[in-house]
Protein backbone atom coordinates (compact mmCIF):
# COMPACT_ATOMS: atom_id res chain seq x y z
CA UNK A 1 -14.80 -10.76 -12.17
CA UNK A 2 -14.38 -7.16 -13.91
CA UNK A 3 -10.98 -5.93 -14.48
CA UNK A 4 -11.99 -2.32 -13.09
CA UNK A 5 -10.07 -2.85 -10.06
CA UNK A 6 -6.91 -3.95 -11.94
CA UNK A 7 -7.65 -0.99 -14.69
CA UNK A 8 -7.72 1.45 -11.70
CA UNK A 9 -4.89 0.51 -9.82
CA UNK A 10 -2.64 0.64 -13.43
CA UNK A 11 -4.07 4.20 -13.98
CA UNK A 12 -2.81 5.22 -10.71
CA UNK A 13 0.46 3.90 -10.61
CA UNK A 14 1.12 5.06 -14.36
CA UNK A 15 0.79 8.69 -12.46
CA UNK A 16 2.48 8.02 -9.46
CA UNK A 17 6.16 8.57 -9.51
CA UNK A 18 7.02 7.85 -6.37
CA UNK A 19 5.93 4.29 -6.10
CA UNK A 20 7.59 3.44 -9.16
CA UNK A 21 10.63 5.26 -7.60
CA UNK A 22 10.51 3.09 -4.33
CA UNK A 23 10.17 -0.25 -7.02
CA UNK A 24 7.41 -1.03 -5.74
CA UNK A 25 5.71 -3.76 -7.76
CA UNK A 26 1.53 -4.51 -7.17
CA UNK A 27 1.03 -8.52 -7.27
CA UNK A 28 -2.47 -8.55 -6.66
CA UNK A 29 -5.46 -5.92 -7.04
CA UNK A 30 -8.96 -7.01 -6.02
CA UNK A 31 -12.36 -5.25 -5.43
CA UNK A 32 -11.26 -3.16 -2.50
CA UNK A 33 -7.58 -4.89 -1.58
CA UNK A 34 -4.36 -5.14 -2.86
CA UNK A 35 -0.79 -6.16 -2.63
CA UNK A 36 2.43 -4.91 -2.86
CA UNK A 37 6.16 -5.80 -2.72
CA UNK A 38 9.27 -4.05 -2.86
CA UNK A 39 13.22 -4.62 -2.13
CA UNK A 40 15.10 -2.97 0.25
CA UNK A 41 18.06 -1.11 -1.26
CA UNK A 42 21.00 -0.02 0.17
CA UNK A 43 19.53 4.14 -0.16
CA UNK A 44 16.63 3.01 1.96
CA UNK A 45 18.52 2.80 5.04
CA UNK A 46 19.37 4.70 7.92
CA UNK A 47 22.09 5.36 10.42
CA UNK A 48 21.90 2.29 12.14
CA UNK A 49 22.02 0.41 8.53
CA UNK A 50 18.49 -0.99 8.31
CA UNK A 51 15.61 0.19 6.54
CA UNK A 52 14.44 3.66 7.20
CA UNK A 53 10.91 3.32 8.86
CA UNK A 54 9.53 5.56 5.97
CA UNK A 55 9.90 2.60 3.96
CA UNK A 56 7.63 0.04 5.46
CA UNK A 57 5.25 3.44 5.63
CA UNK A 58 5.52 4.53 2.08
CA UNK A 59 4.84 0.37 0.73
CA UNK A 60 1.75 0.51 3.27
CA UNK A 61 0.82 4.10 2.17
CA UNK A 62 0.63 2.83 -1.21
CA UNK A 63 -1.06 0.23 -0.93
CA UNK A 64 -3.54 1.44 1.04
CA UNK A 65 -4.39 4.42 -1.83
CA UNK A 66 -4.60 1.28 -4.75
CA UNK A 67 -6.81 -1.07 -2.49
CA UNK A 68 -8.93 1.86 -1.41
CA UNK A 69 -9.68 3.32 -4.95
CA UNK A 70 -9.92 -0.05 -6.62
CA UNK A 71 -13.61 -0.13 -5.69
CA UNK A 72 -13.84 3.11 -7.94
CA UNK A 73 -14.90 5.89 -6.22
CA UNK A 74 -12.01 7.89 -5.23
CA UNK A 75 -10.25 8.10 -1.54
CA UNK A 76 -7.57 9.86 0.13
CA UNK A 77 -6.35 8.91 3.18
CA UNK A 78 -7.26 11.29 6.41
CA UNK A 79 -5.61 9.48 9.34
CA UNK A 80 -2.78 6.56 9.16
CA UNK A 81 -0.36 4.99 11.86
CA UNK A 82 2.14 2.33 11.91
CA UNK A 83 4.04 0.16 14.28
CA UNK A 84 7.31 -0.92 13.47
CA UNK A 85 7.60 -4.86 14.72
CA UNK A 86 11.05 -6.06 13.17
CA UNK A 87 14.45 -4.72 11.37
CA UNK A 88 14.59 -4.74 8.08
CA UNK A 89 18.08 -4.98 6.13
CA UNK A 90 19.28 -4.48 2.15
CA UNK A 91 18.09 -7.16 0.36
CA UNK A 92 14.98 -8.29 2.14
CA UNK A 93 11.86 -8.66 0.03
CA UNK A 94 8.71 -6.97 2.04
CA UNK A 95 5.18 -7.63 1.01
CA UNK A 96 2.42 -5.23 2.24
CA UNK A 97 -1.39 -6.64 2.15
CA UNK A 98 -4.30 -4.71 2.71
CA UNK A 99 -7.76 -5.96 4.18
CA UNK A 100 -10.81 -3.64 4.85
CA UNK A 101 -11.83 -3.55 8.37
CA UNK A 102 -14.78 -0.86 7.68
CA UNK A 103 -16.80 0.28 4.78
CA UNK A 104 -19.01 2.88 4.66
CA UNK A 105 -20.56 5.05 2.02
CA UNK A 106 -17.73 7.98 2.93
CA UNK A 107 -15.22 6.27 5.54
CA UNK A 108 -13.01 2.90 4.48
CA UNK A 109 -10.66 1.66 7.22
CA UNK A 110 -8.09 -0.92 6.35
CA UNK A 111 -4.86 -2.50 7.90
CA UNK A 112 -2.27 -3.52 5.72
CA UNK A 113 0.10 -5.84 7.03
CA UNK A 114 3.90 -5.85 5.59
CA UNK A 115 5.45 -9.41 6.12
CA UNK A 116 9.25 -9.98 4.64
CA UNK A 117 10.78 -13.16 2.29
CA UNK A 118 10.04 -15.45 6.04
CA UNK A 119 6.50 -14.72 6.07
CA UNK A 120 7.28 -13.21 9.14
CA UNK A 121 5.42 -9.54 10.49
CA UNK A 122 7.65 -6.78 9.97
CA UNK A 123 5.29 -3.80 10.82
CA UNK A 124 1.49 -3.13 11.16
CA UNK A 125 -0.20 -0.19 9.42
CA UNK A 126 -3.73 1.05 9.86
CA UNK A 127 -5.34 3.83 7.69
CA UNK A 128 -8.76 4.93 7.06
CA UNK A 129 -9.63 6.80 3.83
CA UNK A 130 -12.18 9.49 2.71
CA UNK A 131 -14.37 8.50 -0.66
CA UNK A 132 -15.11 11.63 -2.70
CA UNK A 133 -17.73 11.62 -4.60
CA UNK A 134 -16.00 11.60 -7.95
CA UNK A 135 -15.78 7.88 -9.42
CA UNK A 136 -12.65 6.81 -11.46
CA UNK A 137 -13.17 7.03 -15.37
CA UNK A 138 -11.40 4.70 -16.98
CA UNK A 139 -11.30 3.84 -20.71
């Protein structure tokens, strides 16, 4: 299997400060998925003391953008949602997974689902991407 995806997905996060700001640490890249994990720290939460929703959004947001441009043509997303399922507190370990639901020559859709350290669903994320024409170059 060709290390494009993986070369991609390096390229991108080497540029992208806010995912490395967030800790966010990719654990799998694939032709067209990916997966991510992050901790929750104690600045990610809200008033009520559990993680802010733009959290779960931002992990899923990522991950959609690295499993979406691994293929190599470059995407940006046009339309995303998520539903929030469970609470989420400092110190819990979330793991976002993308799978591709649609792919077409200008229109991806994928759903990335963010489970915690119990393997259990913490929030559900849908978001269909836009392929430009321009591929990645890579080295």
């Amino acid at each position: 299997m060709s290390d494009k995806p993986q070369t991609i997905v390096n390229k991108m996060y080497q540029n992208d400060a806010f995912s490395q700001w967030l800790g966010i640490d990719i654990i799998e890249v694939g032709d067209g998925k990916c997966s991510c994990r992050l901790t929750v720290r104690e600045e990610m939460t809200n008033g009520f003391g559990i993680a802010h929703g733009g959290i779960t959004y931002a992990l899923a947001d990522s991950t959609l953008a690295f499993a979406s441009n691994s293929t190599g043509r470059q995407s940006v997303s046009v339309e995303t949602s998520i539903s929030h399922l469970r609470p989420l507190s400092v110190g819990d370990i979330i793991t976002a997974t993308s799978e591709c639901i649609s792919d077409t020559y200008r229109i991806g859709v994928y759903v990335i689902n963010i489970k915690d350290q119990n393997n259990q669903l913490v929030a559900s994320f849908k978001g269909t991407v836009y392929k430009k024409s321009e591929n990645w170059e890579i080295d």
